[in-house]
PDB file of N, CA and C in Angstrom:
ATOM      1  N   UNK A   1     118.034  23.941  44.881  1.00  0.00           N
ATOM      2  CA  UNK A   1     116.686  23.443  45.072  1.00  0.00           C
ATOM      3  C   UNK A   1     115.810  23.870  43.908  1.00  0.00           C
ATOM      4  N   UNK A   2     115.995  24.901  43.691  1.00  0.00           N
ATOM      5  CA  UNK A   2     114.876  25.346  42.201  1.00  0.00           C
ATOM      6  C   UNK A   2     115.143  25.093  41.225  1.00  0.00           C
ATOM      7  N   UNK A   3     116.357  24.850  41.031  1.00  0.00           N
ATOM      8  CA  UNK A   3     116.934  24.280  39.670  1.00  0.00           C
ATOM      9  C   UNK A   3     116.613  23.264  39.487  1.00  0.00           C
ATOM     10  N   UNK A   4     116.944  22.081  40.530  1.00  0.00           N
ATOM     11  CA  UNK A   4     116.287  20.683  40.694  1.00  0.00           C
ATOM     12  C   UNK A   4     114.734  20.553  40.502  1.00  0.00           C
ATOM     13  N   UNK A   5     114.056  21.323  40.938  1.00  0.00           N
ATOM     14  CA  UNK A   5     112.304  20.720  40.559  1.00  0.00           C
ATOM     15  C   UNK A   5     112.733  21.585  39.146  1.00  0.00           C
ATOM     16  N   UNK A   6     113.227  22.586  39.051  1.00  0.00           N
ATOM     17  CA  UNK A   6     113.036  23.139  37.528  1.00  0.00           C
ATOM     18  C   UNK A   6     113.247  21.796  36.768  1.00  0.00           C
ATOM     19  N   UNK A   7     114.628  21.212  36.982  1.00  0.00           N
ATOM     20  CA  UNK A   7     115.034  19.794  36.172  1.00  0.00           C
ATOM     21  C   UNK A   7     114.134  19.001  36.021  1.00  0.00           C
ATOM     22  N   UNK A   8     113.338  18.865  37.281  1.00  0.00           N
ATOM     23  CA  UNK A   8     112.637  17.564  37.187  1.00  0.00           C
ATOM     24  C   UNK A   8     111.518  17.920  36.560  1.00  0.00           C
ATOM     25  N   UNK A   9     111.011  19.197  36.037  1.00  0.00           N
ATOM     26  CA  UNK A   9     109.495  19.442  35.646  1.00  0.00           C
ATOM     27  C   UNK A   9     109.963  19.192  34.034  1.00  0.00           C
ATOM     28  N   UNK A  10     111.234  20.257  34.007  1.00  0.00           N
ATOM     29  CA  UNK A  10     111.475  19.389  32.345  1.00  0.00           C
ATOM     30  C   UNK A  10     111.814  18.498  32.106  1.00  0.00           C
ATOM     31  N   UNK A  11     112.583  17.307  32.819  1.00  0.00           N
ATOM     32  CA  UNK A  11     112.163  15.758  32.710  1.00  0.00           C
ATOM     33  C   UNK A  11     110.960  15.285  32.787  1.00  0.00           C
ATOM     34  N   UNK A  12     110.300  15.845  33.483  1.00  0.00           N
ATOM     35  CA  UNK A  12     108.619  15.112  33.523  1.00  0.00           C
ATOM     36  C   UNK A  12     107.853  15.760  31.882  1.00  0.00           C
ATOM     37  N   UNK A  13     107.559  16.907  31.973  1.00  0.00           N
ATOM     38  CA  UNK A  13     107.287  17.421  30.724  1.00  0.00           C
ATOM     39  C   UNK A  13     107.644  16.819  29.397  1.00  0.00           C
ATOM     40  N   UNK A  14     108.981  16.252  29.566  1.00  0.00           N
ATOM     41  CA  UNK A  14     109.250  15.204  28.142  1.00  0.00           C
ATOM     42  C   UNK A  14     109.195  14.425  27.890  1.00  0.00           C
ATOM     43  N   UNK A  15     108.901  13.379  28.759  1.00  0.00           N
ATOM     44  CA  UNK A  15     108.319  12.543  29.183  1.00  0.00           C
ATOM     45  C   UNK A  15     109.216  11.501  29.733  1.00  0.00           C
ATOM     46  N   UNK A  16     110.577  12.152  30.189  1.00  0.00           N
ATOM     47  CA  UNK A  16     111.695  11.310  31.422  1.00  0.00           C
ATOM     48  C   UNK A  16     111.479  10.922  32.553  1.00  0.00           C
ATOM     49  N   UNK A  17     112.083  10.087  32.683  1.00  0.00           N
ATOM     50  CA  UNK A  17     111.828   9.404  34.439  1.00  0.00           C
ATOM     51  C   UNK A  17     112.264  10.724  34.951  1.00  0.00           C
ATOM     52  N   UNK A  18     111.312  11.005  36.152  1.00  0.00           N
ATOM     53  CA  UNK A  18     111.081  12.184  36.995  1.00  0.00           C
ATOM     54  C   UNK A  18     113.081  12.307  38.047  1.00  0.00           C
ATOM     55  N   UNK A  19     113.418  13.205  37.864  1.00  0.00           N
ATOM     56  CA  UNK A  19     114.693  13.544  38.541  1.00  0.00           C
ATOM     57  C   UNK A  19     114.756  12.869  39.742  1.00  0.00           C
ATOM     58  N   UNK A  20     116.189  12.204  40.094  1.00  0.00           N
ATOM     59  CA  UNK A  20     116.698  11.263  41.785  1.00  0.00           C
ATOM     60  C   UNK A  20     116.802  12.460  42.397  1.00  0.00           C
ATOM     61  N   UNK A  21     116.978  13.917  42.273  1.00  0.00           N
ATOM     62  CA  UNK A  21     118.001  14.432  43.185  1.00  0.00           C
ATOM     63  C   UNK A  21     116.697  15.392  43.331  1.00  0.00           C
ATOM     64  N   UNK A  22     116.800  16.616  44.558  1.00  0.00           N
ATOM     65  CA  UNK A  22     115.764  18.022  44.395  1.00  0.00           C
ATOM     66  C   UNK A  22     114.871  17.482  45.509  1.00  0.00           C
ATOM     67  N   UNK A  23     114.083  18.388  45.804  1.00  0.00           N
ATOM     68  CA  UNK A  23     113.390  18.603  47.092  1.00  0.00           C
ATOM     69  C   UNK A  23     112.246  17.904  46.450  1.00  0.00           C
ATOM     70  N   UNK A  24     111.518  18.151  45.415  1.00  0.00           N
ATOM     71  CA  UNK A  24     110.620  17.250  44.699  1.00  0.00           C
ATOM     72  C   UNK A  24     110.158  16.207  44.636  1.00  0.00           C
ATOM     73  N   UNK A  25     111.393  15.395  44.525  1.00  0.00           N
ATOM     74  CA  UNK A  25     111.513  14.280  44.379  1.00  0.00           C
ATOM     75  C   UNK A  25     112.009  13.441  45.553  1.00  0.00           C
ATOM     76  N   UNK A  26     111.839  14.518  46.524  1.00  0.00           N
ATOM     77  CA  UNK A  26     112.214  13.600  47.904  1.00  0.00           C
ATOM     78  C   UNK A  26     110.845  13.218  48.550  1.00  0.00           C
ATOM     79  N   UNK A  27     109.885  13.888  48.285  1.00  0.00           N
ATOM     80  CA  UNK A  27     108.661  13.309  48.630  1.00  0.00           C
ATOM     81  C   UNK A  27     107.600  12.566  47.516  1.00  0.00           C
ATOM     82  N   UNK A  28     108.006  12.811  45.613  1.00  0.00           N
ATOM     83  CA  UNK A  28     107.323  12.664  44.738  1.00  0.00           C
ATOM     84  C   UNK A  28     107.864  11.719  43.545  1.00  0.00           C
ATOM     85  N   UNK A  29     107.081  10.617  43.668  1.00  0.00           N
ATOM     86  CA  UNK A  29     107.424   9.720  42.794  1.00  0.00           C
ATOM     87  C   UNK A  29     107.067   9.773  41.338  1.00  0.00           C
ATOM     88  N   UNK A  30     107.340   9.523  40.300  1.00  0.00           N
ATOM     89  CA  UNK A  30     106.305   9.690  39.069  1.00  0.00           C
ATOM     90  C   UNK A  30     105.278   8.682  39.017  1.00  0.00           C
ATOM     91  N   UNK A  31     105.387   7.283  39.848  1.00  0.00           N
ATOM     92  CA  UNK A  31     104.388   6.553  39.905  1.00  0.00           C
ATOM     93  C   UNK A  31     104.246   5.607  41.135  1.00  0.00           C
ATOM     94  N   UNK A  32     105.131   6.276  41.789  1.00  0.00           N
ATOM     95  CA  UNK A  32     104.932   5.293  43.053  1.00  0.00           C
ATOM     96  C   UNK A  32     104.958   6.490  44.336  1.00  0.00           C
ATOM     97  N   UNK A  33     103.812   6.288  45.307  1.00  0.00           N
ATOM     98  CA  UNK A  33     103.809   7.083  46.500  1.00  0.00           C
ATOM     99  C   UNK A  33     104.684   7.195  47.435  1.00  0.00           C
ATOM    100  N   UNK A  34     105.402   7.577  47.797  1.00  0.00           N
ATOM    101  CA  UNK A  34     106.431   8.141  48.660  1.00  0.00           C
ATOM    102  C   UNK A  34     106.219   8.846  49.592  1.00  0.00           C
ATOM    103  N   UNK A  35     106.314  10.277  50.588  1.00  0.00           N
ATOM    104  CA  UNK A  35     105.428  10.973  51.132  1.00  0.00           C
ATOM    105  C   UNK A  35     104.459  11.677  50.339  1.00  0.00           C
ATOM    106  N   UNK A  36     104.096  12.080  49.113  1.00  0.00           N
ATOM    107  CA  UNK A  36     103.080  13.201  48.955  1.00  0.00           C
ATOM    108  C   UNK A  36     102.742  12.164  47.498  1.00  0.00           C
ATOM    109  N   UNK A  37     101.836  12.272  47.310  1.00  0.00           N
ATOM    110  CA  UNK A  37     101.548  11.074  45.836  1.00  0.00           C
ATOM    111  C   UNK A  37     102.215  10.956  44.324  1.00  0.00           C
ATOM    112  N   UNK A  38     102.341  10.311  43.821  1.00  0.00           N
ATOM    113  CA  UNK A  38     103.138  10.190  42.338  1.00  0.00           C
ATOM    114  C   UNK A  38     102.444  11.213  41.844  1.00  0.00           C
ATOM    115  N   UNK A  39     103.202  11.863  40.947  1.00  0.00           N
ATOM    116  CA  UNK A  39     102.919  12.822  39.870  1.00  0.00           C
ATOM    117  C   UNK A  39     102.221  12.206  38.941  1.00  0.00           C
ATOM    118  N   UNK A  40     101.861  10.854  38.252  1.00  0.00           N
ATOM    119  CA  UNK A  40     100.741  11.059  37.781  1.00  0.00           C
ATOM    120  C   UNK A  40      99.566  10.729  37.921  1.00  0.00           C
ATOM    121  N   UNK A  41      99.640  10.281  39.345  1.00  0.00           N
ATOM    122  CA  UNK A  41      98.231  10.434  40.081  1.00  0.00           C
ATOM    123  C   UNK A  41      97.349  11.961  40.425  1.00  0.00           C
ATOM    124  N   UNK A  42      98.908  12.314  40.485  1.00  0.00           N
ATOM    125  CA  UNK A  42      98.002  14.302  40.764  1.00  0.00           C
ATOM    126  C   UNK A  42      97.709  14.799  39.410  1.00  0.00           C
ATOM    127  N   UNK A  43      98.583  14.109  38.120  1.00  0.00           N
ATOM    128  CA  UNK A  43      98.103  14.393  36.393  1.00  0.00           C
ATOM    129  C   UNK A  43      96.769  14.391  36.262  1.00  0.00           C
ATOM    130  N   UNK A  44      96.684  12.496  36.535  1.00  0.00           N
ATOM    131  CA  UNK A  44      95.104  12.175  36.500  1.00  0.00           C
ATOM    132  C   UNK A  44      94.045  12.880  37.333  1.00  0.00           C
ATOM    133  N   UNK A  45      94.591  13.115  38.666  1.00  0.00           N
ATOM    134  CA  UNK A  45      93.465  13.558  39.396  1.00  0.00           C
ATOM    135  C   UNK A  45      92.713  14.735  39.034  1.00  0.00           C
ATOM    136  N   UNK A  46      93.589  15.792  38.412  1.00  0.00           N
ATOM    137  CA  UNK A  46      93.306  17.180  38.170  1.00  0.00           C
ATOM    138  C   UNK A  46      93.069  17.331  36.265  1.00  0.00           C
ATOM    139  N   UNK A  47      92.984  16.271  35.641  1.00  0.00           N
ATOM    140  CA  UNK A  47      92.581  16.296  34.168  1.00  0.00           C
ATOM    141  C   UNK A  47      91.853  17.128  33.948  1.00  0.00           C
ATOM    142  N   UNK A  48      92.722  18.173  32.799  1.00  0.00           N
ATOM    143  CA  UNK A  48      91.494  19.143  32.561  1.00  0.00           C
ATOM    144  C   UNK A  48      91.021  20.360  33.438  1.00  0.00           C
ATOM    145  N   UNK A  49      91.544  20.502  34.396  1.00  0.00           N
ATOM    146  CA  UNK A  49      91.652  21.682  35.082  1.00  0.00           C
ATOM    147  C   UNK A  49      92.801  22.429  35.057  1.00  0.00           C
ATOM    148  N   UNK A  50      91.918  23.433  34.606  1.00  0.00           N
ATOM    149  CA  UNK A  50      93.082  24.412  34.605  1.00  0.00           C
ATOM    150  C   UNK A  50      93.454  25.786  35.201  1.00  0.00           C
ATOM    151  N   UNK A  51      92.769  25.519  35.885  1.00  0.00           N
ATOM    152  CA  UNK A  51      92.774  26.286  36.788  1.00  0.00           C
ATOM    153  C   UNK A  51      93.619  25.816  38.495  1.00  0.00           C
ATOM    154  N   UNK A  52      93.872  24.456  38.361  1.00  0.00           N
ATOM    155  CA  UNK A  52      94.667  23.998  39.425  1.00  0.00           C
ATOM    156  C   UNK A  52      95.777  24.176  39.406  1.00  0.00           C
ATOM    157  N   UNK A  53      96.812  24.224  38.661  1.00  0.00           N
ATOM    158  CA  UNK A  53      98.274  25.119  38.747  1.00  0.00           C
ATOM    159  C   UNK A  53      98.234  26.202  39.366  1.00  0.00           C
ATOM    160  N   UNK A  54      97.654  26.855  39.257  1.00  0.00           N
ATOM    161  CA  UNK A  54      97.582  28.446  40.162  1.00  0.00           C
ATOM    162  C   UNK A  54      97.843  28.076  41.698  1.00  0.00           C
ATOM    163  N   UNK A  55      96.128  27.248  41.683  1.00  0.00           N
ATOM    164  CA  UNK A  55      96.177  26.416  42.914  1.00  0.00           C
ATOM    165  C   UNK A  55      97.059  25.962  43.557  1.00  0.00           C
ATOM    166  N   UNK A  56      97.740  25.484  43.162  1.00  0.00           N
ATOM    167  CA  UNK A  56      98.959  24.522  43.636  1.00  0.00           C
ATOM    168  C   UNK A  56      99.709  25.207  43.674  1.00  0.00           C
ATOM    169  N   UNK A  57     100.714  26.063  43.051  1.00  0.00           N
ATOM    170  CA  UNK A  57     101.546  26.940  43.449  1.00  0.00           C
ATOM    171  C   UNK A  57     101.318  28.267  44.419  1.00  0.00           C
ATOM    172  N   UNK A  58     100.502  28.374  44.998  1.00  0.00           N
ATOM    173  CA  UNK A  58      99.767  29.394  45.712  1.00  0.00           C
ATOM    174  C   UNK A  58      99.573  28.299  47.138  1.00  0.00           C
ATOM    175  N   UNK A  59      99.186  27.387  46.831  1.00  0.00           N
ATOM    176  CA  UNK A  59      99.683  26.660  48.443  1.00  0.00           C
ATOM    177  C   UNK A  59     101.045  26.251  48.781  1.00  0.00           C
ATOM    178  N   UNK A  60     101.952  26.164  47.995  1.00  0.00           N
ATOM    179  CA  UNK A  60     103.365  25.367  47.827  1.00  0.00           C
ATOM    180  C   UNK A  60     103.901  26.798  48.500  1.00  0.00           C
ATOM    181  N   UNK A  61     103.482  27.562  47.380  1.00  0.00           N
ATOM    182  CA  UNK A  61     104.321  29.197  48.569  1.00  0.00           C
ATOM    183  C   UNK A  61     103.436  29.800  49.727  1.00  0.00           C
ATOM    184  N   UNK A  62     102.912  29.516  50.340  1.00  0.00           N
ATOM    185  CA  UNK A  62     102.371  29.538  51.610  1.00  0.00           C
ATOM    186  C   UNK A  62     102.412  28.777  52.314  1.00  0.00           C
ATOM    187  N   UNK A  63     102.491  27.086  51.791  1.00  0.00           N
ATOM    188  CA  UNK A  63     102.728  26.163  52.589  1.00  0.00           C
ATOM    189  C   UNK A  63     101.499  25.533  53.337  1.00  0.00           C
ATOM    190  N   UNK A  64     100.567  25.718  52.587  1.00  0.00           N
ATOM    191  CA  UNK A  64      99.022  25.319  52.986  1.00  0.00           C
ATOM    192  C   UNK A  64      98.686  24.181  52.325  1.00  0.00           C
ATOM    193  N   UNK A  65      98.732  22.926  52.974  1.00  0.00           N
ATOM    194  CA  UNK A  65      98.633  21.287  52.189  1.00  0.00           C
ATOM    195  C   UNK A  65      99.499  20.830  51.784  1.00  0.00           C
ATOM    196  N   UNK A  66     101.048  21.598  51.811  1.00  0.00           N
ATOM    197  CA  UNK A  66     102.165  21.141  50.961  1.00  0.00           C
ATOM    198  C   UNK A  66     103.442  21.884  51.553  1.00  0.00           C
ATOM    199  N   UNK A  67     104.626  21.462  51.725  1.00  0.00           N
ATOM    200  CA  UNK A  67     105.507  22.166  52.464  1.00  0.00           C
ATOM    201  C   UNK A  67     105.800  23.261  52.014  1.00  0.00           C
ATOM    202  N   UNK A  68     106.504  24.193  52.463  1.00  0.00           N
ATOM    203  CA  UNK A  68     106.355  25.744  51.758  1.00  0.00           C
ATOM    204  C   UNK A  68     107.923  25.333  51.033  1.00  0.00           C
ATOM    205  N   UNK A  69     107.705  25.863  50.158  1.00  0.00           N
ATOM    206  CA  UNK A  69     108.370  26.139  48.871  1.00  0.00           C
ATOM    207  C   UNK A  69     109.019  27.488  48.165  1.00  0.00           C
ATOM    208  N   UNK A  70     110.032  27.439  48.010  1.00  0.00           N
ATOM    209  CA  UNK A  70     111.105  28.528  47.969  1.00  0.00           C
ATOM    210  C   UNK A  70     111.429  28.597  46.284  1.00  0.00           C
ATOM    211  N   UNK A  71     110.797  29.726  45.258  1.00  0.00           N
ATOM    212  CA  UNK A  71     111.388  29.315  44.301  1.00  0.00           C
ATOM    213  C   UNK A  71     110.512  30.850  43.978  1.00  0.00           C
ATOM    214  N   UNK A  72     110.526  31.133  42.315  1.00  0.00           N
ATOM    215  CA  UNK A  72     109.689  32.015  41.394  1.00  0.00           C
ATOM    216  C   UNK A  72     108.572  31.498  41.058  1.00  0.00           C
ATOM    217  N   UNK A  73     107.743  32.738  40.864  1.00  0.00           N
ATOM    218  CA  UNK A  73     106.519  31.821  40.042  1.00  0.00           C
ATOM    219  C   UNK A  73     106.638  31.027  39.246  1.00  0.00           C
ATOM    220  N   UNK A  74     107.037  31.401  38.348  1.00  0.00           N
ATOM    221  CA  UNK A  74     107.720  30.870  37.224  1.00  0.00           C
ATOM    222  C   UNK A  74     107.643  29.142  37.282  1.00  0.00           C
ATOM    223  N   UNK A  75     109.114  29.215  38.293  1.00  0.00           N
ATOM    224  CA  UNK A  75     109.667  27.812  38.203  1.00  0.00           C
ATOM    225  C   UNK A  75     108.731  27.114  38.876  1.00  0.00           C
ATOM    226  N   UNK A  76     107.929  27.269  40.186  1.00  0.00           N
ATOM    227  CA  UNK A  76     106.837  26.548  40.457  1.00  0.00           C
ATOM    228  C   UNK A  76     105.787  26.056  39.671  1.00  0.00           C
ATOM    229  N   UNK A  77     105.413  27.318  39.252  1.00  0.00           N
ATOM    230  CA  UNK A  77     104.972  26.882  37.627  1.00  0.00           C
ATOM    231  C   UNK A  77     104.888  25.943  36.942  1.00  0.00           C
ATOM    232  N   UNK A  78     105.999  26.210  36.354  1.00  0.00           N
ATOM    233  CA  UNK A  78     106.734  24.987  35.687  1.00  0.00           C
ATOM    234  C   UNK A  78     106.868  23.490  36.157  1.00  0.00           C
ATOM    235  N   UNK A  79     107.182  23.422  37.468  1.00  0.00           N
ATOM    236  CA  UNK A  79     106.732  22.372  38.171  1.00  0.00           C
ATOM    237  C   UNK A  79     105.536  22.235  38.072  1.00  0.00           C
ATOM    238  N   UNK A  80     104.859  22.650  38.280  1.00  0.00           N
ATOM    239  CA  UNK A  80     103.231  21.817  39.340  1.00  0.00           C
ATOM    240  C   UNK A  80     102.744  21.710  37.202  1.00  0.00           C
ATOM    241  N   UNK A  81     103.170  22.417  36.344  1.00  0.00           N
ATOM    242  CA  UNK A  81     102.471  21.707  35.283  1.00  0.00           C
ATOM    243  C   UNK A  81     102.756  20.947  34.404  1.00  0.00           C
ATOM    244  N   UNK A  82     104.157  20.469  34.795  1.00  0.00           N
ATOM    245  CA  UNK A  82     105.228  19.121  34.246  1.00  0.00           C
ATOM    246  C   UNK A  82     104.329  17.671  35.325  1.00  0.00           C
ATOM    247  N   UNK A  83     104.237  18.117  36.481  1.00  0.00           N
ATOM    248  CA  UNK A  83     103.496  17.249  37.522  1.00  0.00           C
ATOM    249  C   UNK A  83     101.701  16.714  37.013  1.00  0.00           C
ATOM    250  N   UNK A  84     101.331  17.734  36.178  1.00  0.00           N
ATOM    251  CA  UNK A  84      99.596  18.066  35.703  1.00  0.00           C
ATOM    252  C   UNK A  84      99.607  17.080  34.759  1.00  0.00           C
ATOM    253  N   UNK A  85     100.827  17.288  34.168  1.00  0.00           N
ATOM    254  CA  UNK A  85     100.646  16.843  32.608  1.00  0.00           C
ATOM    255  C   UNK A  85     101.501  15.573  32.570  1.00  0.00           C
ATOM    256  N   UNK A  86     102.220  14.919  33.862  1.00  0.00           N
ATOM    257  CA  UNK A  86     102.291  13.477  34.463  1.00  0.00           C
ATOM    258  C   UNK A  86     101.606  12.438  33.284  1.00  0.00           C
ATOM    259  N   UNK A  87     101.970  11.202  32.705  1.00  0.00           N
ATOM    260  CA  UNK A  87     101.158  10.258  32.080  1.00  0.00           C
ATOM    261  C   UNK A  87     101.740   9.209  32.562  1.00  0.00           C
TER     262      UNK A  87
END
């Protein structure tokens, strides 16, 4: 599971079609809504804040607005700002 959003944040980050496989991507599209919204709708939404990664990984591991999430800071991290930086 962490390896997979890890994958998919560095596919998103480079600007690859967002990973088929991973817990991520079972609810997150790169541009089409699925259960939780495309990644670069949450890019656009949060432009320029930077302070929302924190955010977001701080609910993902508590599970407050977003299913709870099992991983390192780190790799959440890494996710939610491959997801930020969505185009």
């Amino acid at each position: 599971m962490k390896l997979m959003c890890l994958a998919m944040a560095l596919a998103l980050a480079s600007g690859a079609a967002a990973a088929q496989s991973g817990n991520c991507s079972g609810c997150h599209d790169l541009d089409k809504r699925k259960i939780g919204p495309p990644f670069r709708e949450i890019g656009a939404r949060y432009k320029g804040d930077k302070s929302k990664a924190g955010e977001i990984v701080a609910r993902m591991k508590e599970g407050k607005g977003h299913p709870k999430v099992a991983g390192t800071d780190a790799e959440l991290r890494a996710a939610v700002e491959a997801a930020l930086s969505a185009k």
